[in-house]
N, C-alpha and C. Protein backbone atom coordinates (compact mmCIF):
# COMPACT_ATOMS: atom_id res chain seq x y z
N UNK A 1 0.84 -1.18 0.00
CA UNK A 1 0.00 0.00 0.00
C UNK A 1 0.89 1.25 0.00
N UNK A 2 0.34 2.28 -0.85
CA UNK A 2 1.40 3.42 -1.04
C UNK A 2 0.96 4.37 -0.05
N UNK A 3 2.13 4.86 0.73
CA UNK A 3 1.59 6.26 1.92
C UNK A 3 1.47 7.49 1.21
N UNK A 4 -0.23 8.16 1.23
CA UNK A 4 -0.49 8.75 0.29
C UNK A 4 0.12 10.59 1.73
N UNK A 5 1.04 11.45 0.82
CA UNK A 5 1.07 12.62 1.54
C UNK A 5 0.19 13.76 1.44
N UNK A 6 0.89 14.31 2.68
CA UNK A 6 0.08 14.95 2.95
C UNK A 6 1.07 16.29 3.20
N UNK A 7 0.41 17.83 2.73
CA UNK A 7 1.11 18.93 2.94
C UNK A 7 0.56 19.57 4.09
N UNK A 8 1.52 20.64 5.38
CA UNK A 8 1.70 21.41 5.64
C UNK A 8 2.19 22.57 5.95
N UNK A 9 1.18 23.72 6.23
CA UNK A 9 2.07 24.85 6.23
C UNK A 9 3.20 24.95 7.73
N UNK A 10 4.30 25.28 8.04
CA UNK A 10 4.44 25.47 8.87
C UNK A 10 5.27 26.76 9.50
N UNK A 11 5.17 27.65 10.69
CA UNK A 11 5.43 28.67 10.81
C UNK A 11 6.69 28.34 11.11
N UNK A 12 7.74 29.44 10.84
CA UNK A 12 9.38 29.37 10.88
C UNK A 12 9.85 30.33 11.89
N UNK A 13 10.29 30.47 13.42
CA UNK A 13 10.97 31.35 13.51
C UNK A 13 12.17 31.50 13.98
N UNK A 14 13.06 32.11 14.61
CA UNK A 14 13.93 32.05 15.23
C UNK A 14 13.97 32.50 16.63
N UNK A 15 14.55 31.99 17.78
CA UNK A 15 14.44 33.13 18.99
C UNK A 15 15.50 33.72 19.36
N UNK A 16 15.89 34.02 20.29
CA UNK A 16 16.84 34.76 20.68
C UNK A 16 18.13 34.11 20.62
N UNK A 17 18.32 33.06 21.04
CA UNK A 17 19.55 32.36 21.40
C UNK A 17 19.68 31.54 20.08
N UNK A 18 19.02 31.75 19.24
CA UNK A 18 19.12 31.26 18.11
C UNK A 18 18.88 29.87 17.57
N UNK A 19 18.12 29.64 18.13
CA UNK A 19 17.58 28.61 17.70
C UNK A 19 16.21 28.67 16.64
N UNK A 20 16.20 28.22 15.88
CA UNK A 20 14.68 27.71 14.91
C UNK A 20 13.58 26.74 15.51
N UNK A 21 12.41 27.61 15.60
CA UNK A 21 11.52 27.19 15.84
C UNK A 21 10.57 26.74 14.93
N UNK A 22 9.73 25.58 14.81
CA UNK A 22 8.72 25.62 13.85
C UNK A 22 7.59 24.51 14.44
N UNK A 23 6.29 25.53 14.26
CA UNK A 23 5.10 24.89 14.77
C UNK A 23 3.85 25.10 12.76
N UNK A 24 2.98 24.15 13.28
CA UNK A 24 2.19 23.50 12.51
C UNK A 24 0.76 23.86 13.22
N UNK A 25 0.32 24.98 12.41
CA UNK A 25 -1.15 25.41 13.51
C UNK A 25 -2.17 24.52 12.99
N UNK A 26 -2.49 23.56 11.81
CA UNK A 26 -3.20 22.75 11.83
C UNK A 26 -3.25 21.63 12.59
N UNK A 27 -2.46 21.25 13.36
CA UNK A 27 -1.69 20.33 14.34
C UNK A 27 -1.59 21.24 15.91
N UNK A 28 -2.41 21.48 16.82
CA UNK A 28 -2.50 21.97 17.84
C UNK A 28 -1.45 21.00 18.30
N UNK A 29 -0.05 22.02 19.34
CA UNK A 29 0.54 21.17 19.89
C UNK A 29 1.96 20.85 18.91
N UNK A 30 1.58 20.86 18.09
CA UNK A 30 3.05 20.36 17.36
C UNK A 30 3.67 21.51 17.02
N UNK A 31 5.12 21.39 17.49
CA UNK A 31 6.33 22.18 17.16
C UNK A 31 7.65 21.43 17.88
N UNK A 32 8.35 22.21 17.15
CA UNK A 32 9.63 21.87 17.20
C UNK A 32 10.76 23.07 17.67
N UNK A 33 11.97 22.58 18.35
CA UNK A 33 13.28 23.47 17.63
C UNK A 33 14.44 22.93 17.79
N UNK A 34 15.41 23.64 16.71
CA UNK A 34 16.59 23.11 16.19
C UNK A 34 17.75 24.12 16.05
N UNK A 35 18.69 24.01 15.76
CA UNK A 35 20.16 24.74 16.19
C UNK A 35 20.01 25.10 14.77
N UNK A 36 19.87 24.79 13.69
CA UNK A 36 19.73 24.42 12.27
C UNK A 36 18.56 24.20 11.58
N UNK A 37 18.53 24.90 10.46
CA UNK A 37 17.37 24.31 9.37
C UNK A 37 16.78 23.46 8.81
N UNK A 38 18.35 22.62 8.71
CA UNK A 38 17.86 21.35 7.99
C UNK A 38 17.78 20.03 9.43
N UNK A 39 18.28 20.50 10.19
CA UNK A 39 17.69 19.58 11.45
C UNK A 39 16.24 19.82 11.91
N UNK A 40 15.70 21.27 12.06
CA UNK A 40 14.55 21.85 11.99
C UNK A 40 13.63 20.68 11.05
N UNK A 41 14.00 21.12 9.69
CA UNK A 41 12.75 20.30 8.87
C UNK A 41 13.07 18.70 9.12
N UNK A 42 13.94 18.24 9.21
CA UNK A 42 13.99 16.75 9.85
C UNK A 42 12.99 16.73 11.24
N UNK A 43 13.07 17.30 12.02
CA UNK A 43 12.19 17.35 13.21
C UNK A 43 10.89 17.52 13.13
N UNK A 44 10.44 18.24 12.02
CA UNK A 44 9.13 18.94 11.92
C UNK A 44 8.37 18.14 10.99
N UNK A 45 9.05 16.77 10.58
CA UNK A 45 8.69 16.16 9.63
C UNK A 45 8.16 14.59 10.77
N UNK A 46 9.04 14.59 11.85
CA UNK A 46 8.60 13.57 13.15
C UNK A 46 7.93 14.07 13.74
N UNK A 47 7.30 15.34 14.16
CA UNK A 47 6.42 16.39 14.98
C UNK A 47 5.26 15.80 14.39
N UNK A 48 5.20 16.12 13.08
CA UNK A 48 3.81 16.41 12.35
C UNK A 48 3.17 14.43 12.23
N UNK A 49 4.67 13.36 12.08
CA UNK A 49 3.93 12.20 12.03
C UNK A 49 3.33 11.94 13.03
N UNK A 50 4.18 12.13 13.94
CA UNK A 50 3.31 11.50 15.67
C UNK A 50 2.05 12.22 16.12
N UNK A 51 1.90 13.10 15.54
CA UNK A 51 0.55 14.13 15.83
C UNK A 51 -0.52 13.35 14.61
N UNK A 52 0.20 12.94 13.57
CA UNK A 52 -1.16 12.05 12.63
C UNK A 52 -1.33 10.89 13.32
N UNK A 53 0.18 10.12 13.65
CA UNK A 53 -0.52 9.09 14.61
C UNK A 53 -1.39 8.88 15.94
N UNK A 54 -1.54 10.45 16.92
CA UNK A 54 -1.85 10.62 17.83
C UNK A 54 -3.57 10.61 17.81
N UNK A 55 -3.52 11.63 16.43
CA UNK A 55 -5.14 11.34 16.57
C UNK A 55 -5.92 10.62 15.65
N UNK A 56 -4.95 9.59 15.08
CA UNK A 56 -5.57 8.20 14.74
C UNK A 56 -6.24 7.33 16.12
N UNK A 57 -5.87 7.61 17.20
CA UNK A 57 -5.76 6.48 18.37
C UNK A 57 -6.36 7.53 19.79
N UNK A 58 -6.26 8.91 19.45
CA UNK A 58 -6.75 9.71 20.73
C UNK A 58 -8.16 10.65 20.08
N UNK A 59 -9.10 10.47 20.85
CA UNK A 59 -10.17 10.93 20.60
C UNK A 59 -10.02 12.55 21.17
N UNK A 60 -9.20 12.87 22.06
CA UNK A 60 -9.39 14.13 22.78
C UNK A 60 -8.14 15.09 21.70
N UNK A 61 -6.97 14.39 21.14
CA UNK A 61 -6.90 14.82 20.45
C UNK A 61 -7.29 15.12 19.34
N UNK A 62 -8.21 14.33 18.28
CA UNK A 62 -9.35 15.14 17.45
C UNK A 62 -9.93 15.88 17.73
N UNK A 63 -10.46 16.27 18.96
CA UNK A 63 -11.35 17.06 19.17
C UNK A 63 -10.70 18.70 19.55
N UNK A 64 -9.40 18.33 20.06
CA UNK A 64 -8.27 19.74 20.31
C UNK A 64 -8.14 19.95 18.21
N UNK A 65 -8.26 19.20 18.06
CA UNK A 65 -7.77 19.53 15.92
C UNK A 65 -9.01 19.91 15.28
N UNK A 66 -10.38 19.75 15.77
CA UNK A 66 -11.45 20.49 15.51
C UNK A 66 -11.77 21.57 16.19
N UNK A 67 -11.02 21.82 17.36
CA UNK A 67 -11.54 22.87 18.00
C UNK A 67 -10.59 24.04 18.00
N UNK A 68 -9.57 23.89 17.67
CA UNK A 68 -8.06 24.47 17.77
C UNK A 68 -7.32 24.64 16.35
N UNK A 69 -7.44 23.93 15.67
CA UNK A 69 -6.38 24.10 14.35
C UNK A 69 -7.30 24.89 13.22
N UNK A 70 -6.03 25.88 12.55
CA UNK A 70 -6.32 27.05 11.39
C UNK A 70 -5.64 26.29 10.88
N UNK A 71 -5.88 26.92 9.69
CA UNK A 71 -5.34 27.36 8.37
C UNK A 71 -4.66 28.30 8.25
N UNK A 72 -3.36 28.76 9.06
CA UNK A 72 -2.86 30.47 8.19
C UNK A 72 -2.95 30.64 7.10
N UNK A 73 -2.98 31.75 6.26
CA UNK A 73 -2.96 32.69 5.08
C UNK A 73 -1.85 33.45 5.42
N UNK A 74 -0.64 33.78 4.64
CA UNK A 74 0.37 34.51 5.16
C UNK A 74 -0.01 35.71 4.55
N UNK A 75 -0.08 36.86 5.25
CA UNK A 75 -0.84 38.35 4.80
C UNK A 75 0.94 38.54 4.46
N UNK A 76 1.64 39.31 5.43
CA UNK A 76 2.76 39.83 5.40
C UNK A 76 2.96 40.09 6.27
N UNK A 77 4.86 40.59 6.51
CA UNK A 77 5.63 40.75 7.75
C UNK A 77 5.88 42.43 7.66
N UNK A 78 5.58 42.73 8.35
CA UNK A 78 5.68 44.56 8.41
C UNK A 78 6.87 44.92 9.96
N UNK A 79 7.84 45.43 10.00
CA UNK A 79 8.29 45.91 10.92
C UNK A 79 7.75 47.82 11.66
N UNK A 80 7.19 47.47 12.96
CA UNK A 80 6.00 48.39 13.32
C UNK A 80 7.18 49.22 14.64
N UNK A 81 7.53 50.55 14.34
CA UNK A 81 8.25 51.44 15.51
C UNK A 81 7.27 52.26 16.25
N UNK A 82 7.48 52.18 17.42
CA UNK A 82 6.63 52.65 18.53
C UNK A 82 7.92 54.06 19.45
C-alpha cells in the first residue's frame, strides 16, 4: 500500500539564542526546535507524524484539531516602531 502525503504549512521562527523554531497550527501542539534548518525540517517532519498518529488512536486529540487548528494565510511581515 502506497503512503499517500500529505502537505503542511508550517510557521518558521527564530528566537533569541538562536535557535529555529517551527510549529504546525493545523496540528495543535506540534512544534519543534533546532540549532539548524535542515535539522529543523527533519524534526518537523517527526512532529507532524506522531501528531497524525496521535489522533488516529486519541479521541481528545481530534477534538483539540477540531476545535483548535487554522489554516494560516500569510498576509505579510511589516516591521512596526513605537
Amino acid at each position: 500500500m502506497v503512503k499517500k502525503s500529505q502537505q503542511f504549512k508550517v510557521i518558521i521562527e527564530q528566537g533569541e539564542e538562536g535557535y529555529f523554531i517551527a510549529s504546525v497550527p493545523a496540528l495543535p501542539g506540534c512544534y519543534t526546535q533546532a540549532k539548524t534548518s535542515q535539522e529543523l525540517k527533519k524534526r518537523i517532519r517527526e512532529a507532524i507524524s506522531l501528531c497524525l498518529e496521535m489522533a488516529k488512536t486519541d479521541i481528545q486529540y481530534r477534538r483539540r484539531l477540531k476545535r483548535f487548528a487554522y489554516e494560516p494565510s500569510f498576509v505579510g511581515l511589516e516591521m512596526v516602531e513605537v
